[in-house]
N, C-alpha and C. Protein backbone atom coordinates (compact mmCIF):
# COMPACT_ATOMS: atom_id res chain seq x y z
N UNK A 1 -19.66 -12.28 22.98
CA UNK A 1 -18.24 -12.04 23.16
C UNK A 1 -17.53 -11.92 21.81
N UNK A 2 -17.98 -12.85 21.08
CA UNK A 2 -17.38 -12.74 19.47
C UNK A 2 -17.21 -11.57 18.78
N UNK A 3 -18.29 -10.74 18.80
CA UNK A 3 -19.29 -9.56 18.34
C UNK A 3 -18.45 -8.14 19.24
N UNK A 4 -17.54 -9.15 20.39
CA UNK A 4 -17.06 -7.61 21.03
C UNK A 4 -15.79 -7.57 20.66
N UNK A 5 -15.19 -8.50 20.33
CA UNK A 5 -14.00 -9.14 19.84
C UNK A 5 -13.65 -8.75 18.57
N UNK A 6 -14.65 -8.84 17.55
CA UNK A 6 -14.62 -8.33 15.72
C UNK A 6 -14.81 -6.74 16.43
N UNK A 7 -15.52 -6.37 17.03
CA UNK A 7 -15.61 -4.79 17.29
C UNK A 7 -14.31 -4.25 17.54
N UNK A 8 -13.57 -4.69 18.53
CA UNK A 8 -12.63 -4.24 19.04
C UNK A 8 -11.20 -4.11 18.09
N UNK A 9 -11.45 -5.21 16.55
CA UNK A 9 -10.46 -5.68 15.79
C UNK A 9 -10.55 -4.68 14.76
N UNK A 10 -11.94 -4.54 14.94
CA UNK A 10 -12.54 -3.17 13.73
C UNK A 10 -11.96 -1.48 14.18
N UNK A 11 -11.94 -1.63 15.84
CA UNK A 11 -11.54 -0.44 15.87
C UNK A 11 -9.84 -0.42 15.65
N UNK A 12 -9.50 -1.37 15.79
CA UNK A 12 -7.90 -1.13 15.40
C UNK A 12 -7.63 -1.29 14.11
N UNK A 13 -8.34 -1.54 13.18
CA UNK A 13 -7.88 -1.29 11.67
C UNK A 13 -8.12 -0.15 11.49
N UNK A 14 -9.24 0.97 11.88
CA UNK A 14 -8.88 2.45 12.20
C UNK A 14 -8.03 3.29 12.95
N UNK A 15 -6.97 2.21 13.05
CA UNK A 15 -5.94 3.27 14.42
C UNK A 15 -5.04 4.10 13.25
N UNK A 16 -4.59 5.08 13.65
CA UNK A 16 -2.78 5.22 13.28
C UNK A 16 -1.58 4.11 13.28
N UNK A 17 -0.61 4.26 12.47
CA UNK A 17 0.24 2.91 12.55
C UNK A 17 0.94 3.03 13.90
N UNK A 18 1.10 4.49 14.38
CA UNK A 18 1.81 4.73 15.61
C UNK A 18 1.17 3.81 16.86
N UNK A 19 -0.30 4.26 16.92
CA UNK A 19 -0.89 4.12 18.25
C UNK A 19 -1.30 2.46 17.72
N UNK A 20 -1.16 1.45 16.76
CA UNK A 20 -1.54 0.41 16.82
C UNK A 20 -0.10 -0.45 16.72
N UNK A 21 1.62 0.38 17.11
CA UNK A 21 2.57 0.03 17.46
C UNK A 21 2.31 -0.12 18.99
N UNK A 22 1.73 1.31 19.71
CA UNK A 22 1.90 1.17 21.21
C UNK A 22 0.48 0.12 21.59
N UNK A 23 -0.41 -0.40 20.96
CA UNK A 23 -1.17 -1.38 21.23
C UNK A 23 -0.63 -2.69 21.13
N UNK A 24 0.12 -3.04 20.03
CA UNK A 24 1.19 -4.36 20.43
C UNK A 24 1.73 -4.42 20.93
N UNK A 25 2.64 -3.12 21.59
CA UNK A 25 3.84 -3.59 22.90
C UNK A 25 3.25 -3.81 23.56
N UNK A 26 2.10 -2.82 24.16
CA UNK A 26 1.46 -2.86 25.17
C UNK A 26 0.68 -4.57 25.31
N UNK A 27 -0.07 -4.81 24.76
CA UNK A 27 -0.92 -6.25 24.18
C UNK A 27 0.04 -7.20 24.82
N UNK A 28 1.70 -6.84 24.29
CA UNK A 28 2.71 -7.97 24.05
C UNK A 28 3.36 -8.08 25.85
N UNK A 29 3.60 -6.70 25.65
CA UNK A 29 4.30 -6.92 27.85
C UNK A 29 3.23 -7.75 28.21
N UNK A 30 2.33 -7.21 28.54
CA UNK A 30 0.88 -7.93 28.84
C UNK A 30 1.07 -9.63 28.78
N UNK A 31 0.80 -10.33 27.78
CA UNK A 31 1.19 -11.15 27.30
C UNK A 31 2.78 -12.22 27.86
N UNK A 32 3.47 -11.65 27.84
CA UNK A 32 4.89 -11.95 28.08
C UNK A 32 5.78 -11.49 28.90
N UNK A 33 5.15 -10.49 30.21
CA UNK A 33 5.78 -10.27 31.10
C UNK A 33 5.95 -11.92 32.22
N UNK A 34 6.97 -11.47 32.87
CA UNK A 34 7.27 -12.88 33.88
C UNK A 34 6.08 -12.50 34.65
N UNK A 35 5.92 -13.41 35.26
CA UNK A 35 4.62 -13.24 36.49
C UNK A 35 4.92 -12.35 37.63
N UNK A 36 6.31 -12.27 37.96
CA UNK A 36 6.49 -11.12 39.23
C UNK A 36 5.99 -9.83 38.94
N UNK A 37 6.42 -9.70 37.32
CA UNK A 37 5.93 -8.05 37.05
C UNK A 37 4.87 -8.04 36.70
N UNK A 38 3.85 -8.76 36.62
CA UNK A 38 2.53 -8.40 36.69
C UNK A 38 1.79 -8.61 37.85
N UNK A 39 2.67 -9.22 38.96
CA UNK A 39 2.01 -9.29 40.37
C UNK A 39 2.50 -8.07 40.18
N UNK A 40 3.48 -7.49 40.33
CA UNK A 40 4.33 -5.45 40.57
C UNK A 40 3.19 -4.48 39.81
N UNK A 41 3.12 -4.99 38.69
CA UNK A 41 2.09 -3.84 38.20
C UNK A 41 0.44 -3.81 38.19
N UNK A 42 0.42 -5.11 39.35
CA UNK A 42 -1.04 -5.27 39.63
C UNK A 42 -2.01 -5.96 38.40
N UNK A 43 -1.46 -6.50 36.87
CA UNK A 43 -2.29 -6.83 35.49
C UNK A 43 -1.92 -8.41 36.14
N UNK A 44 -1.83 -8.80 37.23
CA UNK A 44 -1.96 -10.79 37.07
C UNK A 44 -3.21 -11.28 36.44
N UNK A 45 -4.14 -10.44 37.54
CA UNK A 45 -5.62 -11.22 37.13
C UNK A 45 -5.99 -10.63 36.05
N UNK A 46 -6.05 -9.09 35.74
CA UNK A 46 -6.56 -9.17 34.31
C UNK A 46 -5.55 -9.67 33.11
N UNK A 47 -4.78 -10.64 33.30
CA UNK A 47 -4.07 -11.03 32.21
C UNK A 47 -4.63 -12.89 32.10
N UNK A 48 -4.55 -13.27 33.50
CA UNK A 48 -4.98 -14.58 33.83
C UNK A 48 -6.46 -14.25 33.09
N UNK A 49 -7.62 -13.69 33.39
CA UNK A 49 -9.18 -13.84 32.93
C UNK A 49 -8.90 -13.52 31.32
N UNK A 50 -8.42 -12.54 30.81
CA UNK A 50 -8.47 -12.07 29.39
C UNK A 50 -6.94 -12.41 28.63
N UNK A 51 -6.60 -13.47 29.14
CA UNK A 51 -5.55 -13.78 28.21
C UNK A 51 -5.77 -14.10 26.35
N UNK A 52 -6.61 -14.80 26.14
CA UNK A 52 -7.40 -14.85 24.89
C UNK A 52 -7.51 -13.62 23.81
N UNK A 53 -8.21 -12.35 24.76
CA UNK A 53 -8.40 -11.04 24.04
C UNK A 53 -7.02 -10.46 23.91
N UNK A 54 -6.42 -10.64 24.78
CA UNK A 54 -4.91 -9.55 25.18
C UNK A 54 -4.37 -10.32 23.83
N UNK A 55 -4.50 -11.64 23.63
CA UNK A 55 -3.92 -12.41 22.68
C UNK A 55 -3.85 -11.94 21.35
N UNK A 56 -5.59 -12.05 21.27
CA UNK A 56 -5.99 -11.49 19.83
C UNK A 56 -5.45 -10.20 19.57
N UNK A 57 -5.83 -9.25 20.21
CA UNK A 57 -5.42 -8.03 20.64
C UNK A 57 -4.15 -7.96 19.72
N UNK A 58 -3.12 -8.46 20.51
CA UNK A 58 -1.47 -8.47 20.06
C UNK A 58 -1.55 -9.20 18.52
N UNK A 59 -2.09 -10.38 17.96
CA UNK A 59 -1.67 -10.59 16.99
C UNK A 59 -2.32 -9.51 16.09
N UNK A 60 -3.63 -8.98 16.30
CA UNK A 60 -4.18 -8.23 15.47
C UNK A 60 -4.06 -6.96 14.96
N UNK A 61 -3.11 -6.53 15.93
CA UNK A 61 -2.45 -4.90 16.04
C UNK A 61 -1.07 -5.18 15.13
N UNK A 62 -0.65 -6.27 15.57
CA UNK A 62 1.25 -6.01 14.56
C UNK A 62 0.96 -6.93 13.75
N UNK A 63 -0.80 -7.49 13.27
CA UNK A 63 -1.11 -7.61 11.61
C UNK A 63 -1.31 -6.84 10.91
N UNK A 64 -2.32 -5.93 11.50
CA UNK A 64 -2.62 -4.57 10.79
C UNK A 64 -1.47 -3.45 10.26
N UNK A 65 -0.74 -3.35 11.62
CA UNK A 65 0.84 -3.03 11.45
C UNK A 65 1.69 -3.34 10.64
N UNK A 66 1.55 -4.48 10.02
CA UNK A 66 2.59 -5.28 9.21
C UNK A 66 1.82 -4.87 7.43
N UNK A 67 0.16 -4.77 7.63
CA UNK A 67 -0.05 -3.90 6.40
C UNK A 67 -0.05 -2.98 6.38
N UNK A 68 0.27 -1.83 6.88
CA UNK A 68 0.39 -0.55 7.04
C UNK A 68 1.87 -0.54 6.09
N UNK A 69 2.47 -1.15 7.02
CA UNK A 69 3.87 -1.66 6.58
C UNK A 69 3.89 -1.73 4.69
N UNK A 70 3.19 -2.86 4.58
CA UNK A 70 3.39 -3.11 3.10
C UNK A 70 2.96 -2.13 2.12
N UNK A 71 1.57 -1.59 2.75
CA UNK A 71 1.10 -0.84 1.75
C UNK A 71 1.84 0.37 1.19
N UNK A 72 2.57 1.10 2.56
CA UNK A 72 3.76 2.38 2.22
C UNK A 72 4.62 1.86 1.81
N UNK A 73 4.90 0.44 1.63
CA UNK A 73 6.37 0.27 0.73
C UNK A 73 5.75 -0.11 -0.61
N UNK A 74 4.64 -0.34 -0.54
CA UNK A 74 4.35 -0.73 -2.30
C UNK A 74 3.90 0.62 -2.64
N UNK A 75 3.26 1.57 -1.66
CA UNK A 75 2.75 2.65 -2.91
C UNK A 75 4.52 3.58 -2.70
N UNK A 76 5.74 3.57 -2.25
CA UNK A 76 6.68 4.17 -2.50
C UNK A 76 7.77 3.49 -4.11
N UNK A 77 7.22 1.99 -3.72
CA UNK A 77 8.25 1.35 -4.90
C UNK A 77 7.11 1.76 -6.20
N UNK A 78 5.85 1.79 -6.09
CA UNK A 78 5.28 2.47 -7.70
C UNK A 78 5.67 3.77 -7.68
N UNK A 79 5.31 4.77 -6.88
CA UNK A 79 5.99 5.91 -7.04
C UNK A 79 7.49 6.23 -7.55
N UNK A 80 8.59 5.18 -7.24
CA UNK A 80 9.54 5.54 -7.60
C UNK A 80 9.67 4.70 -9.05
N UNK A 81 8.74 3.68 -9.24
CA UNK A 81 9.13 3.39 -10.85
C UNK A 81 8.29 4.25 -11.60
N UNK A 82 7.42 5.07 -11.28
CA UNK A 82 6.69 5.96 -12.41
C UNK A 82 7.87 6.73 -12.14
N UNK A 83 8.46 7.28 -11.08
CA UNK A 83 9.05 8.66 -11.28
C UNK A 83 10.78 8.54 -12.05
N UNK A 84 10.81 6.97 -12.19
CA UNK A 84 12.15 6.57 -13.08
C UNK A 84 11.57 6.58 -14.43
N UNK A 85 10.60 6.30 -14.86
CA UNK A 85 9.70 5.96 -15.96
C UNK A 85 9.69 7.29 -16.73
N UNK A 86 9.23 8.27 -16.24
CA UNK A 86 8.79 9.76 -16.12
C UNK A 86 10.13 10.86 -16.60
N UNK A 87 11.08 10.18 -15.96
CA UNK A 87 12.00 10.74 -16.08
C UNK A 87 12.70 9.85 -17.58
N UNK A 88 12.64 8.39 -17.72
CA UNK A 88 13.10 8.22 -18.60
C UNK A 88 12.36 8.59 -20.25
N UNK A 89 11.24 8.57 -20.13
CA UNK A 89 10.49 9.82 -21.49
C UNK A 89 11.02 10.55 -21.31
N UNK A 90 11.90 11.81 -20.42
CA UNK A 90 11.81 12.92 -19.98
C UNK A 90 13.46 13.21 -21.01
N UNK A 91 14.17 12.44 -20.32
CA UNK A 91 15.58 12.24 -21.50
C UNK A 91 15.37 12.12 -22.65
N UNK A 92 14.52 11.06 -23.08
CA UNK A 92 14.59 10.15 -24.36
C UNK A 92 13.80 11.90 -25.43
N UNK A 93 12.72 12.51 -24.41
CA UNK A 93 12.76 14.00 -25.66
C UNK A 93 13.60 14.45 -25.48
N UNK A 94 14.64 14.55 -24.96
CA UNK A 94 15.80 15.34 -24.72
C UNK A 94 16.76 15.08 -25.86
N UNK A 95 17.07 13.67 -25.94
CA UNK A 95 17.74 13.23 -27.06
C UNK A 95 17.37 13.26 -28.54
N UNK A 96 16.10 13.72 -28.57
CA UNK A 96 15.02 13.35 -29.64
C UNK A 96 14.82 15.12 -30.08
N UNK A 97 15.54 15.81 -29.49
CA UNK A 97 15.13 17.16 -29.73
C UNK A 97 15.63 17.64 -31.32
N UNK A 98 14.70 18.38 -32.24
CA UNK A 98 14.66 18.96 -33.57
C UNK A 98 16.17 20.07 -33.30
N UNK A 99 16.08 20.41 -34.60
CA UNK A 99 17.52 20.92 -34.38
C UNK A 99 17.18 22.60 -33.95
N UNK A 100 15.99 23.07 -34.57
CA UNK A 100 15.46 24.26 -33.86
C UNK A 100 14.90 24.43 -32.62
N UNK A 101 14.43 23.27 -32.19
CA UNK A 101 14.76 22.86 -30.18
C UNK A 101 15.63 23.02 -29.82
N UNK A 102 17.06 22.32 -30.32
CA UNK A 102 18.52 22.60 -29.60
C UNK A 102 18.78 24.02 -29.73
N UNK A 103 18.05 24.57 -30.73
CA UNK A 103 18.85 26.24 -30.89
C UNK A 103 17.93 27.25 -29.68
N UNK A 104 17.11 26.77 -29.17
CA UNK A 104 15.79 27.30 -28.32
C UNK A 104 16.88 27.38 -27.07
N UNK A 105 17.26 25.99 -26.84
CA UNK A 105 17.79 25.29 -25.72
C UNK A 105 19.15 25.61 -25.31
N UNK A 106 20.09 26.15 -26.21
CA UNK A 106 21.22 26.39 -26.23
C UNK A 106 21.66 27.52 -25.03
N UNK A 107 21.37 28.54 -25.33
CA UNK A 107 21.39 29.65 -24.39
C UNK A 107 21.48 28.89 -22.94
N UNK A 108 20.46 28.48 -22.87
CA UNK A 108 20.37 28.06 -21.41
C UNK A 108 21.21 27.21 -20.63
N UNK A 109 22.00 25.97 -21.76
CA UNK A 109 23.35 25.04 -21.64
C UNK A 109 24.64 25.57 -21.43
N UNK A 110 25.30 26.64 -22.29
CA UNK A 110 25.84 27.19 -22.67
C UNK A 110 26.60 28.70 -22.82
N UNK A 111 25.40 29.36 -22.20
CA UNK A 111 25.57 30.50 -21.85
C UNK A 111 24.93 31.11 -20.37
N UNK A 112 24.70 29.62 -19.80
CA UNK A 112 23.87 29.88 -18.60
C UNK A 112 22.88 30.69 -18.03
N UNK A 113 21.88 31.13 -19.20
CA UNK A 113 20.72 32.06 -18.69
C UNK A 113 19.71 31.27 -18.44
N UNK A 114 19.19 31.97 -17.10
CA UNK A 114 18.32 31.90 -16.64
C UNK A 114 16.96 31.54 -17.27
N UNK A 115 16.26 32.96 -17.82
CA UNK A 115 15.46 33.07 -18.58
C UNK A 115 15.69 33.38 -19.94
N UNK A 116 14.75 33.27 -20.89
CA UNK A 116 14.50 33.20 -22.24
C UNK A 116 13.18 33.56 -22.39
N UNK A 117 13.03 34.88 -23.41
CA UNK A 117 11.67 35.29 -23.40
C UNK A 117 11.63 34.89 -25.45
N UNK A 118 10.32 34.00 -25.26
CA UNK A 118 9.96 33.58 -26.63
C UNK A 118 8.45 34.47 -26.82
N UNK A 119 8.10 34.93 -28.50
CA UNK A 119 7.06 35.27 -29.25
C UNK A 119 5.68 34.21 -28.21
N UNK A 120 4.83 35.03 -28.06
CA UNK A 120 3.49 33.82 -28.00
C UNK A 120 3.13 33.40 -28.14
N UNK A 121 3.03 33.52 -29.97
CA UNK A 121 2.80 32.58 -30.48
C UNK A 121 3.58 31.61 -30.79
N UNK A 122 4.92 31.12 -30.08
CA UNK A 122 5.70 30.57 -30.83
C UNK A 122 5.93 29.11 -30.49
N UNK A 123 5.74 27.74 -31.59
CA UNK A 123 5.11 27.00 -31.46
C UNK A 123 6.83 26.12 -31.01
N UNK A 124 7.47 26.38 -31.28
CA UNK A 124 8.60 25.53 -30.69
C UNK A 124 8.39 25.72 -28.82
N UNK A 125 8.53 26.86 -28.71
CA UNK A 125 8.70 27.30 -26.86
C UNK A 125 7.75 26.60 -26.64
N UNK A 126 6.06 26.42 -27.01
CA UNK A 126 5.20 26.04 -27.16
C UNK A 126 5.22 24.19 -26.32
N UNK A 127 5.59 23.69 -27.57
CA UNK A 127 6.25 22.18 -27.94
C UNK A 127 7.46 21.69 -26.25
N UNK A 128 8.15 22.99 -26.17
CA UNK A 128 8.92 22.56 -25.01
C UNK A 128 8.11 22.48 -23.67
N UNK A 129 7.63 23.57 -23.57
CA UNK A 129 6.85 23.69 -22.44
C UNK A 129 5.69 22.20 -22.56
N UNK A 130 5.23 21.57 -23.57
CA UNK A 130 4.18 20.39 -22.95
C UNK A 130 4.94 19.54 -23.07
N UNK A 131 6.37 19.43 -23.89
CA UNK A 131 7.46 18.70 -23.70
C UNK A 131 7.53 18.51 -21.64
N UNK A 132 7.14 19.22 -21.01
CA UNK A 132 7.96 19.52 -19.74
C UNK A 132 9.44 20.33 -19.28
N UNK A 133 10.08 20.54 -20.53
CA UNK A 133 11.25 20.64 -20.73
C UNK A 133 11.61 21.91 -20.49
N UNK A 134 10.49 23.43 -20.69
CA UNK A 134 10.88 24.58 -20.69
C UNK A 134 9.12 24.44 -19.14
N UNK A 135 9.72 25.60 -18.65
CA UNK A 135 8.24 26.13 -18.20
C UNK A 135 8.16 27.87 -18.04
N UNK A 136 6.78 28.52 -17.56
CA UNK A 136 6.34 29.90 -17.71
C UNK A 136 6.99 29.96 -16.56
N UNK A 137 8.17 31.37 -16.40
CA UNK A 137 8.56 31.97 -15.04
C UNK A 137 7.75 32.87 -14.43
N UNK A 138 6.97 33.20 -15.40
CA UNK A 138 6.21 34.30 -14.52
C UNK A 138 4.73 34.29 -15.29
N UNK A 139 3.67 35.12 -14.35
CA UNK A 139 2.47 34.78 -14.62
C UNK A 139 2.48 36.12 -15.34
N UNK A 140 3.00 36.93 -15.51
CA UNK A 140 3.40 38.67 -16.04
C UNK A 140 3.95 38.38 -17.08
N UNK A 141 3.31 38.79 -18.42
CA UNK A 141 4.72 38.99 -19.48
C UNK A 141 4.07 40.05 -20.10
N UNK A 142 5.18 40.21 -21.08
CA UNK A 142 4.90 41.35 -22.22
C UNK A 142 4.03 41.29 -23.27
N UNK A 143 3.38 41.70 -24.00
CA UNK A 143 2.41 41.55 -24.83
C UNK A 143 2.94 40.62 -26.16
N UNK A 144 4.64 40.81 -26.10
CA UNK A 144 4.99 40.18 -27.24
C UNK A 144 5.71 38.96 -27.49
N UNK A 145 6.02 38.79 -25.68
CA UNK A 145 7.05 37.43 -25.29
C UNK A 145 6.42 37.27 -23.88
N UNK A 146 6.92 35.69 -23.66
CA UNK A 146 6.88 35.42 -22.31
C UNK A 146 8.26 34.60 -22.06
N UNK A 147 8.28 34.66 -20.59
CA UNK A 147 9.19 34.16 -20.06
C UNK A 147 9.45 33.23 -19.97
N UNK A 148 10.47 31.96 -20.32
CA UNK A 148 10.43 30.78 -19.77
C UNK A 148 11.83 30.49 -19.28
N UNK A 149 11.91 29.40 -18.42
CA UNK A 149 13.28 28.78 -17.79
C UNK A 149 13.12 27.00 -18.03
N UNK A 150 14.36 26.57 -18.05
CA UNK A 150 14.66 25.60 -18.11
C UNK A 150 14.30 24.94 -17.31
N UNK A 151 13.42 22.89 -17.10
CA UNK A 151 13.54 22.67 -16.15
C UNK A 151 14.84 22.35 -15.22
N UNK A 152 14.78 22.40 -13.81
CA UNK A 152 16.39 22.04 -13.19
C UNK A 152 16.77 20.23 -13.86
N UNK A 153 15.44 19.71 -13.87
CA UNK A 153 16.37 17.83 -14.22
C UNK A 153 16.72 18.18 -15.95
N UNK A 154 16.34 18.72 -16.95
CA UNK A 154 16.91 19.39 -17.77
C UNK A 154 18.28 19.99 -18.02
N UNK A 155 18.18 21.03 -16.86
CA UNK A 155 19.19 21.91 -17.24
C UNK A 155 20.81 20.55 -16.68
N UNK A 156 20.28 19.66 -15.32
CA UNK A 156 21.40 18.66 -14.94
C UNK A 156 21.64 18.23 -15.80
N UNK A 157 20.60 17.35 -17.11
CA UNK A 157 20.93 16.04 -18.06
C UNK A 157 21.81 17.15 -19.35
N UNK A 158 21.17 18.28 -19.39
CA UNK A 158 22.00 18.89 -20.26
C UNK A 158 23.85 19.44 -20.01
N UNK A 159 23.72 19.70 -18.57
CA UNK A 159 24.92 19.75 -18.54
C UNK A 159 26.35 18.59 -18.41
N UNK A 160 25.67 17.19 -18.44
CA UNK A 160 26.09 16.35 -18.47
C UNK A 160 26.41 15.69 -20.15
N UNK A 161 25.50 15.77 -20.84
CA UNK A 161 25.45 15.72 -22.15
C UNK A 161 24.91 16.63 -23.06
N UNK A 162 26.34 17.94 -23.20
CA UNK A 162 25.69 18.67 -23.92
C UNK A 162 25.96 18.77 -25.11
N UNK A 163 26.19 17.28 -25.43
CA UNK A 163 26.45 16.87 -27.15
C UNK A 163 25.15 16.77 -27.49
N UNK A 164 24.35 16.80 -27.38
CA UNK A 164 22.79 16.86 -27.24
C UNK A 164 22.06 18.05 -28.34
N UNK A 165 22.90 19.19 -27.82
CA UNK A 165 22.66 20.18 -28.39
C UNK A 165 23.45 20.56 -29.83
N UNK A 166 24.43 19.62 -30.19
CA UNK A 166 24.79 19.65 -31.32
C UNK A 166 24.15 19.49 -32.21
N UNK A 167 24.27 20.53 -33.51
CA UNK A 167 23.32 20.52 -34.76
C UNK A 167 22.53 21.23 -34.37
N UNK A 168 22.52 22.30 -33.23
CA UNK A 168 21.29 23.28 -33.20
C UNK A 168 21.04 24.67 -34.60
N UNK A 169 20.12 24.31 -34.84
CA UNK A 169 19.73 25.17 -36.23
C UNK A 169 18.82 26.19 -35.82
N UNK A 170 19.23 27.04 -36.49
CA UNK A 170 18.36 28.77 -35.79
C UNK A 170 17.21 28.71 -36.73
N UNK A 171 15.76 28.81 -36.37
CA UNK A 171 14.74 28.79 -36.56
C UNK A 171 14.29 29.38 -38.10
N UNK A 172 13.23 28.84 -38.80
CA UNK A 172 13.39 29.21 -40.15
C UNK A 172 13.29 31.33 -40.21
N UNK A 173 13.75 31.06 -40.98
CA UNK A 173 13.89 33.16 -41.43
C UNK A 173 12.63 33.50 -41.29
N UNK A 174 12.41 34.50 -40.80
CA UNK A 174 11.06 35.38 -40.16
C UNK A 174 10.84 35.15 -38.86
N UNK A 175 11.28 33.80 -38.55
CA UNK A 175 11.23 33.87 -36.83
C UNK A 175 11.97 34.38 -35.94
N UNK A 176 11.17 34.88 -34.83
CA UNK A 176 11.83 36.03 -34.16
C UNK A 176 12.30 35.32 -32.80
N UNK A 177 13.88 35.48 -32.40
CA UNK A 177 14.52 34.77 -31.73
C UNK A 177 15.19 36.06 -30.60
N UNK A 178 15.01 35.79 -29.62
CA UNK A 178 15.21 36.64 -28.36
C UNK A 178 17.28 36.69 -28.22
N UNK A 179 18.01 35.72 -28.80
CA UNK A 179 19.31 35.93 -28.66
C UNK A 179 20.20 35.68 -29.80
């Protein structure tokens, strides 16, 4: 009986959290109906012989339930401190940007474009893009530029502080600047 009991406990740590909700109500009416309604729904005697299992049953379903429970709230509260975390590097280069970054960056604050097509080789656009800060709009470019856009949590923190971009310095002479 033990052996059918751990079996039965085993198959409900494989349930869905849904169907091991409708196994505790169910477990629980069972359990805690008055006696008229289980003379009405005909479960007296199988509640009287297997009261024990129906028992286990119920605590073992809205235990499992209750970690189901925890585990989606702990893997949502790490998710949301990496993604505060993530975001706070994400500013702090923002604030930290060279003054030929701010001049990269400007257009896009300021004059609201979209896109910005930089040289290929060019190691600032370069720097932004593993920054996170710029990315490729298109998988198509020209032999001599590619495309990039601002990210959107970027383009928000910039339009909020676009003292940021003060002191932007236009790239040393020979570099070739799209505006």
């Amino acid at each position: 009986m033990l052996e059918g009991v751990a079996s039965l406990l085993g198959s409900l740590r494989k349930m869905a959290p849904l169907s091991l909700m409708g196994v505790g109500i169910g477990s629980g009416v069972l359990l805690f109906a008055p006696q008229g309604l289980c003379d009405t729904l005909g479960t007296a005697e199988l509640v009287k012989q297997h009261r024990s299992i129906i028992g286990l049953i119920f605590i073992g379903s809205w235990a499992l339930l209750l970690a189901h429970l925890i585990s989606w709230g702990s893997k949502r509260v790490v998710a949301a401190r990496k993604s505060r975390r993530q975001r706070a590097i994400q500013e702090s280069q923002l604030r930290d940007l060279t003054p030929e970054e701010r001049h990269f960056l400007a257009p896009y604050a300021f004059k609201n474009q979209t896109t910005q097509r930089f040289a290929c080789d060019d190691g600032i656009a370069g720097g932004l893009e593993a920054k996170g800060i710029l990315f490729r709009s298109s998988k198509i470019f020209e032999l001599d530029s590619i495309p990039y856009n601002l990210q959107p949590w970027a383009r928000k923190y910039l339009k909020v502080h676009p003292d940021l971009l003060e002191g932007a310095e236009a790239p040393v002479i020979g570099r070739k600047t799209r505006w």
